[in-house]
N, C-alpha and C. Protein backbone atom coordinates (compact mmCIF):
# COMPACT_ATOMS: atom_id res chain seq x y z
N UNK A 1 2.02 -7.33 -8.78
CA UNK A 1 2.02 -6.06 -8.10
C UNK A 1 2.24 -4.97 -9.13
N UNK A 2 1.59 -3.90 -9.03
CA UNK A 2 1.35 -3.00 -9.91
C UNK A 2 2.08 -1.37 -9.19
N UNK A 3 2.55 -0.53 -9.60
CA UNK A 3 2.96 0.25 -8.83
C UNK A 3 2.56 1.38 -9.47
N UNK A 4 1.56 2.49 -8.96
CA UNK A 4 1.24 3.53 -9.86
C UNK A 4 1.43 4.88 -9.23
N UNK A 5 1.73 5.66 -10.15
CA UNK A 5 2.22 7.34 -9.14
C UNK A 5 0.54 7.97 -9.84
N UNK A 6 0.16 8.42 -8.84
CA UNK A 6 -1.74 9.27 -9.08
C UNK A 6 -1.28 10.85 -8.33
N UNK A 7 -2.40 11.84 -9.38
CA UNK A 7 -2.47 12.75 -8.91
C UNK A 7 -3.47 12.40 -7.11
N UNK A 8 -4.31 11.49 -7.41
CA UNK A 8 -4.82 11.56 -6.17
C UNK A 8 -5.40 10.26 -5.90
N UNK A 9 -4.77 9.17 -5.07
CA UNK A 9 -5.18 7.55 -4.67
C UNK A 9 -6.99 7.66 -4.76
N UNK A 10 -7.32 6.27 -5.11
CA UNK A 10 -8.88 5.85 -5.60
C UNK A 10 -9.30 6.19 -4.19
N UNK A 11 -9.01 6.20 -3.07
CA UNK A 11 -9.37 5.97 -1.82
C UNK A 11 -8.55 6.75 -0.67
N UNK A 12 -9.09 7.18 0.28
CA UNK A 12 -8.69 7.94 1.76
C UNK A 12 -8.16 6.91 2.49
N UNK A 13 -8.94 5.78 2.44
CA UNK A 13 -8.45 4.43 3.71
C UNK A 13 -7.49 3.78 3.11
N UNK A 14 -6.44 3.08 4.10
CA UNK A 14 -4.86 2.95 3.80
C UNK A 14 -5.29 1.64 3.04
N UNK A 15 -5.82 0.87 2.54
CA UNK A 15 -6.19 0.23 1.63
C UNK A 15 -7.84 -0.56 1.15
N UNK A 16 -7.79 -0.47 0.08
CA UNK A 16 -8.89 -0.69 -0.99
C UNK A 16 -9.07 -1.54 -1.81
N UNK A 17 -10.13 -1.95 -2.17
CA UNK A 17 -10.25 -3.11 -3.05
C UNK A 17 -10.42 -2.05 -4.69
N UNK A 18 -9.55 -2.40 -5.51
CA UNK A 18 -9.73 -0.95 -6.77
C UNK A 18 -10.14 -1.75 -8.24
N UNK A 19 -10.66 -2.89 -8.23
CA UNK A 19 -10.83 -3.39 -9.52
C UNK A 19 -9.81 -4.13 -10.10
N UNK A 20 -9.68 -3.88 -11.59
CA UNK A 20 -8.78 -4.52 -12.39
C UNK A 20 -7.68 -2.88 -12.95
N UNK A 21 -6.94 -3.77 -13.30
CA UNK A 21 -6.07 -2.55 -13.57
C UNK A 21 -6.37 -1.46 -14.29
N UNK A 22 -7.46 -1.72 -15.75
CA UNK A 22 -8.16 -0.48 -16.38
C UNK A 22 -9.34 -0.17 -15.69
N UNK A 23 -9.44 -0.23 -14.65
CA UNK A 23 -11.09 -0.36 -13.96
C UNK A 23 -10.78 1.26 -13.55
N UNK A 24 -11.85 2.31 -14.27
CA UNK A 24 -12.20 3.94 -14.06
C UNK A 24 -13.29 3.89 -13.13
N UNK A 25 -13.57 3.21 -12.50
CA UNK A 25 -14.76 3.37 -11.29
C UNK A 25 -13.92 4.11 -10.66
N UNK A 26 -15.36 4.71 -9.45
CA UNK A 26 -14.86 5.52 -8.02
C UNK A 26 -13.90 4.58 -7.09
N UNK A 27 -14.08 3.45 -7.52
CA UNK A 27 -12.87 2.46 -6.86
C UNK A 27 -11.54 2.39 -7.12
N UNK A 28 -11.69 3.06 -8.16
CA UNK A 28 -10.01 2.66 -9.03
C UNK A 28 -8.96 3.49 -8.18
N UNK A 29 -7.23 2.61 -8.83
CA UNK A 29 -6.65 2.77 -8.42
C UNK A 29 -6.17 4.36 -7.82
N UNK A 30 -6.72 5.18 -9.07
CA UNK A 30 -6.69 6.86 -8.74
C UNK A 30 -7.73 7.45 -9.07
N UNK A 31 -8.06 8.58 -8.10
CA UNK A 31 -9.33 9.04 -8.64
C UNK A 31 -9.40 9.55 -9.48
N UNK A 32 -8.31 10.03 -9.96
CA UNK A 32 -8.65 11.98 -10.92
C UNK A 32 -7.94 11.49 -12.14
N UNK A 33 -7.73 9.79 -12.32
CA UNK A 33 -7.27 9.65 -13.75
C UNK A 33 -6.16 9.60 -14.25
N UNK A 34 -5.21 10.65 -12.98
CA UNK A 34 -3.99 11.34 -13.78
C UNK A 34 -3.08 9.91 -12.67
N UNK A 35 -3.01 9.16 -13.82
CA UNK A 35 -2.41 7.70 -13.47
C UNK A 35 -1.10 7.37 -14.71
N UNK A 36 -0.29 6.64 -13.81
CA UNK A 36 1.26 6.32 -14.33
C UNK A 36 1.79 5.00 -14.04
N UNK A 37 1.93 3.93 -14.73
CA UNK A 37 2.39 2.52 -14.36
C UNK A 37 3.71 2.67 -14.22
N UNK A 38 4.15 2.47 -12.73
CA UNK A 38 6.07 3.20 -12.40
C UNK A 38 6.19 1.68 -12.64
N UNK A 39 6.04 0.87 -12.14
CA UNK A 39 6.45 -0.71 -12.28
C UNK A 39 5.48 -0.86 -11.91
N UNK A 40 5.64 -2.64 -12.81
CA UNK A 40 4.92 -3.82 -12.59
C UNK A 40 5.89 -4.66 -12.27
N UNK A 41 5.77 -6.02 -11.45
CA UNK A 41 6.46 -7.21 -11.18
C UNK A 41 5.59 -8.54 -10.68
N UNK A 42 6.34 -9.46 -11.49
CA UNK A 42 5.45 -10.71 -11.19
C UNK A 42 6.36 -11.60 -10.84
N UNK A 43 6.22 -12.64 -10.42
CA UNK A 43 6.30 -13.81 -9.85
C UNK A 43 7.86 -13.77 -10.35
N UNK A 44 8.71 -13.95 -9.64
CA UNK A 44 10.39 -14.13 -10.18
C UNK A 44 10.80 -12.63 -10.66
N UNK A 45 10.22 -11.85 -11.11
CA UNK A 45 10.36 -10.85 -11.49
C UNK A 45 12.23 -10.29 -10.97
N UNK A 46 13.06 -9.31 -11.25
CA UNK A 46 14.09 -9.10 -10.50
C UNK A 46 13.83 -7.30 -9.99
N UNK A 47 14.32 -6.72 -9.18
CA UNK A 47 14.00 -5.89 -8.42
C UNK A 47 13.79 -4.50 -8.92
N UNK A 48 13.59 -3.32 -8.28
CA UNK A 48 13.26 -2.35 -8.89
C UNK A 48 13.65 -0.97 -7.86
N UNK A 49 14.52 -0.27 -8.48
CA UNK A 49 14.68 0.88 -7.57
C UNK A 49 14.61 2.40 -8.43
N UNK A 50 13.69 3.26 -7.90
CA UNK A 50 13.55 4.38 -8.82
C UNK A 50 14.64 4.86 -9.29
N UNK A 51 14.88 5.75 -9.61
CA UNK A 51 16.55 6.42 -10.61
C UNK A 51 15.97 7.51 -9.38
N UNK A 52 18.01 7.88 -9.91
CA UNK A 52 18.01 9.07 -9.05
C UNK A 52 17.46 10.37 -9.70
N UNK A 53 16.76 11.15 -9.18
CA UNK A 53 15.87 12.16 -9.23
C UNK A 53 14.25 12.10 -9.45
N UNK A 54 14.40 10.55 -9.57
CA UNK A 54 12.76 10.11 -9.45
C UNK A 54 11.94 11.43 -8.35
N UNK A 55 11.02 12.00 -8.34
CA UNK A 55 9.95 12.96 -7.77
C UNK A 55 8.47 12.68 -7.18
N UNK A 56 8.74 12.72 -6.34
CA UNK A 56 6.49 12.48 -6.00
C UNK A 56 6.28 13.89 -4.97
N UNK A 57 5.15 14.69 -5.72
CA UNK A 57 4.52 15.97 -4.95
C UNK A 57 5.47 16.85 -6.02
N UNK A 58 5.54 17.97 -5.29
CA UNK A 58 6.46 19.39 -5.45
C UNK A 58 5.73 19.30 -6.44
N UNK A 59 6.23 19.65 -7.95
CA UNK A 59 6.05 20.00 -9.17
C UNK A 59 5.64 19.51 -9.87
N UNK A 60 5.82 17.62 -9.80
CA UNK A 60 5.43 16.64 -10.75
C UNK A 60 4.03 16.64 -10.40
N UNK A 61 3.06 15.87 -11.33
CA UNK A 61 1.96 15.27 -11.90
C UNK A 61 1.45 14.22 -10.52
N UNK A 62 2.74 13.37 -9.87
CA UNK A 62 2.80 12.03 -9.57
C UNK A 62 2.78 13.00 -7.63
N UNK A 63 1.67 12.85 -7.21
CA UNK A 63 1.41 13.49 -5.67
C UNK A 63 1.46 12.40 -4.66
N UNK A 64 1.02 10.69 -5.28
CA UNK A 64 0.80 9.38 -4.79
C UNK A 64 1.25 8.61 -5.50
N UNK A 65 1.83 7.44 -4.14
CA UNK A 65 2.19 6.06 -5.06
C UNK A 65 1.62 5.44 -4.22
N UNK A 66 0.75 4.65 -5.03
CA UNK A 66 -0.39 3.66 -4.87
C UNK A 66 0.42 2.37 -5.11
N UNK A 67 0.19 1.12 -4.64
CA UNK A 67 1.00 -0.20 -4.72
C UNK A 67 -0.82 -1.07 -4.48
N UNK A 68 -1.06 -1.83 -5.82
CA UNK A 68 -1.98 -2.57 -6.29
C UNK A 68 -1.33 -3.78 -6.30
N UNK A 69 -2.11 -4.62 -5.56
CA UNK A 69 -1.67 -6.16 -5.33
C UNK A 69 -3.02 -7.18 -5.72
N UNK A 70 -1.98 -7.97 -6.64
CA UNK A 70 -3.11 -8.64 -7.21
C UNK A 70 -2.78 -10.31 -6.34
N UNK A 71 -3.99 -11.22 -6.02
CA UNK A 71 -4.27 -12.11 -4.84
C UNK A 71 -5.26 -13.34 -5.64
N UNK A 72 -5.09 -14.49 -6.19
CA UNK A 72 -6.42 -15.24 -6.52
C UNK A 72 -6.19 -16.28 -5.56
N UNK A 73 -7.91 -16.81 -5.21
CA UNK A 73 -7.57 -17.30 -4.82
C UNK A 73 -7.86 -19.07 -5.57
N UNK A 74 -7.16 -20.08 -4.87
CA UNK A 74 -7.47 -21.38 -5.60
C UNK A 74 -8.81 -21.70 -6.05
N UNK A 75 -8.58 -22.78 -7.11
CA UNK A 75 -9.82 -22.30 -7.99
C UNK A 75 -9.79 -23.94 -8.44
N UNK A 76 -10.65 -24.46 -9.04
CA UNK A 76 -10.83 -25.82 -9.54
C UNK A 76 -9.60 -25.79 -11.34
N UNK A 77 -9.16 -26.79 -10.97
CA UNK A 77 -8.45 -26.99 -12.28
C UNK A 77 -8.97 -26.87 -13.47
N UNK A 78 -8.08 -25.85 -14.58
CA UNK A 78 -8.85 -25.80 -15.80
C UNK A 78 -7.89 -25.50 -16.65
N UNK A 79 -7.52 -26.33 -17.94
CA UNK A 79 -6.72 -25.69 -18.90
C UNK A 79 -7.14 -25.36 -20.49
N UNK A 80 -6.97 -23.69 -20.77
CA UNK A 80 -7.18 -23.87 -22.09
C UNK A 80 -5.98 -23.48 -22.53
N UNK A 81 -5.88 -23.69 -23.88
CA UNK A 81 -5.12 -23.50 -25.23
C UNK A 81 -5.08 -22.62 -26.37
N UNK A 82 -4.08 -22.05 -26.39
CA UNK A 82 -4.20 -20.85 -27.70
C UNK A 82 -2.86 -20.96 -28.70
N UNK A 83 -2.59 -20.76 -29.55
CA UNK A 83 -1.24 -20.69 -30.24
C UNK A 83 -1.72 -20.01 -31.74
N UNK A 84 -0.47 -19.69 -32.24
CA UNK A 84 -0.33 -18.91 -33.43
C UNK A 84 0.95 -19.09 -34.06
N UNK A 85 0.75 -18.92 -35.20
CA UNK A 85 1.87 -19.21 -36.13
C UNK A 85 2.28 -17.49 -37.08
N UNK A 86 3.56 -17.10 -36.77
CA UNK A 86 3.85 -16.52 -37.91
C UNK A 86 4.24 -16.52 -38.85
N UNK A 87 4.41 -16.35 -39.98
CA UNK A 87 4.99 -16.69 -41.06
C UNK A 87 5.50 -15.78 -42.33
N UNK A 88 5.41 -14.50 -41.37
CA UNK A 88 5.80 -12.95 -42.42
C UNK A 88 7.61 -12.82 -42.05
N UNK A 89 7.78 -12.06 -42.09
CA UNK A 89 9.24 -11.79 -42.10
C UNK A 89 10.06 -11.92 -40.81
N UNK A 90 11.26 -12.31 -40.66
CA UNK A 90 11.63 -12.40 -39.49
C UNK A 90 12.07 -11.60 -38.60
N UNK A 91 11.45 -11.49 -37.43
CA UNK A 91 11.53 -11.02 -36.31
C UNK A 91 12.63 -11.12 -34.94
N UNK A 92 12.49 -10.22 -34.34
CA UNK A 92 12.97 -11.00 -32.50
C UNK A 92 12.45 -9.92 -31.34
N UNK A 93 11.85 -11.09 -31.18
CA UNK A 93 11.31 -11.13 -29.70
C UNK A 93 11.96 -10.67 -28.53
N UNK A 94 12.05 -9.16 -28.41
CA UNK A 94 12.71 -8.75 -27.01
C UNK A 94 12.31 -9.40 -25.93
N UNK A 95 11.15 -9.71 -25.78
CA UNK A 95 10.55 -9.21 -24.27
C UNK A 95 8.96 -9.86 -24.76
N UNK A 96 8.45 -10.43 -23.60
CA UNK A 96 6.76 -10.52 -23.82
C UNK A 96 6.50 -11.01 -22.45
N UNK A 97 5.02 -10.64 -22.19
CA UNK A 97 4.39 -10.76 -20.45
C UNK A 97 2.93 -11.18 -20.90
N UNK A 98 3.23 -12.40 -20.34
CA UNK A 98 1.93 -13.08 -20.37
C UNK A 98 1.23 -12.79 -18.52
N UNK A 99 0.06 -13.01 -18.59
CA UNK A 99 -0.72 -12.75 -17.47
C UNK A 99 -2.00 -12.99 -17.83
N UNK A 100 -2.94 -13.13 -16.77
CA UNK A 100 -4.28 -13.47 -17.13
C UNK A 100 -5.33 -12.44 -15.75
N UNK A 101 -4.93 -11.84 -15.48
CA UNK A 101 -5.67 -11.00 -14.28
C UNK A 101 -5.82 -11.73 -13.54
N UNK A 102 -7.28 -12.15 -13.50
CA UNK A 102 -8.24 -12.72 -12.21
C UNK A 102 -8.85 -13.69 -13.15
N UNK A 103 -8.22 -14.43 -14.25
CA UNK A 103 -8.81 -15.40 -14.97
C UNK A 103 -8.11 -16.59 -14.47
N UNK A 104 -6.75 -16.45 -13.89
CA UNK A 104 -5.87 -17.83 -14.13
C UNK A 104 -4.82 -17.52 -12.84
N UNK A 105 -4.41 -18.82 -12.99
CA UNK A 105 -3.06 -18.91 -11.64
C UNK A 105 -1.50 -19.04 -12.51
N UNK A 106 -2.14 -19.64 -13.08
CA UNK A 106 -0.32 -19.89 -14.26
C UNK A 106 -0.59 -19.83 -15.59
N UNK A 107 0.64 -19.34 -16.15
CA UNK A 107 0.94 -19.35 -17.58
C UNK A 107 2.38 -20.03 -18.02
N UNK A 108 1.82 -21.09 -19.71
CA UNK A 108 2.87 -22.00 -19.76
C UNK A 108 3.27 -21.35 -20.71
N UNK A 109 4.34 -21.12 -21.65
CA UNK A 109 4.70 -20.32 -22.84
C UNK A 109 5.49 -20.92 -23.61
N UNK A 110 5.45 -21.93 -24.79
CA UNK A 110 6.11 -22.59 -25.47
C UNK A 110 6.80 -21.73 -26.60
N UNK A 111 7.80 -21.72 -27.23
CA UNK A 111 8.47 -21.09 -28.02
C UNK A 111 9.25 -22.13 -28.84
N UNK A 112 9.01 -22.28 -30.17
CA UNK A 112 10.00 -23.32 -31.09
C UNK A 112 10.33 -22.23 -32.36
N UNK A 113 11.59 -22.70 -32.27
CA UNK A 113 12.50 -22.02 -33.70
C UNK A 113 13.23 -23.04 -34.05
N UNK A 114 13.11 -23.42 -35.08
CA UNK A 114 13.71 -24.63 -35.78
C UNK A 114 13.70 -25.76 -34.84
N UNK A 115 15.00 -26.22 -34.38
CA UNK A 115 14.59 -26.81 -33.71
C UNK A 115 14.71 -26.71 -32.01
N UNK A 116 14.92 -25.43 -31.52
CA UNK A 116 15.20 -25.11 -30.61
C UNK A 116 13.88 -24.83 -29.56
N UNK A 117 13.32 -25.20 -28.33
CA UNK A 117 12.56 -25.47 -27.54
C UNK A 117 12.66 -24.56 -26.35
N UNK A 118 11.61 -23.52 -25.94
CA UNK A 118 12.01 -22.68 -25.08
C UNK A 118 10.87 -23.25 -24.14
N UNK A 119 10.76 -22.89 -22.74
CA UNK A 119 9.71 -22.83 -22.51
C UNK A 119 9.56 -22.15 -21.02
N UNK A 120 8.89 -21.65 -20.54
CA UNK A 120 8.37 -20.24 -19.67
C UNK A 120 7.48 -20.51 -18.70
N UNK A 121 7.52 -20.76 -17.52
CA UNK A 121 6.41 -21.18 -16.84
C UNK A 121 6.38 -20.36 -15.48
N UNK A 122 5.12 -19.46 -15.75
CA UNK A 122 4.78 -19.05 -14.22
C UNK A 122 3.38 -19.05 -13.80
């Protein structure tokens, strides 16, 4: 689920089919462009409440909040494989979001540091 504040929603009717999330067609999520990702949340995700003085209309930019829901449906089993190695200077990993749009249903996410074994599955 995608949550976006628009100067003006892709659409008049209380809901729309709007593409993919960069999708600038007359379908998209806003018409006029003037688009803002307030939240995203996925699967387990933990909750989300605007701050206080958050704004939509009056003065701000943000006139609409549009709520984009993404839906696949089952699909024949298929797995591919990707990985990478770094090996420049050391790092840490705040934070990372795997997703696949409308390509995939799950993502597995392996992580090894020495000998320590993470692993991420949604």
């Amino acid at each position: 689920m995608m949550v976006y504040g628009c100067g003006s929603p892709g659409s008049k009717r209380p809901y729309w089919k709007c593409g993919e999330m960069d999708d600038r067609s007359e379908s998209s999520v806003c018409s006029d462009g003037e688009r803002q990702i307030v939240y995203a949340w996925a699967l387990d995700a933990s909750d989300m409440k605007f701050p206080p003085g958050f704004r939509v209309s009056g003065s701000t930019r943000i006139k609409y909040i549009v709520i984009q829901l993404h839906y696949k449906d089952a699909f024949e089993e298929f797995h591919a494989e990707t990985a990478c190695q770094y090996t420049g200077k050391p790092i840490v990993a705040l934070a990372y979001r795997t997703h696949s749009h409308n390509l995939g249903q799950s993502n597995l996410d392996e992580g090894f540091l020495n000998r320590f074994h993470s692993v991420c599955f949604n």
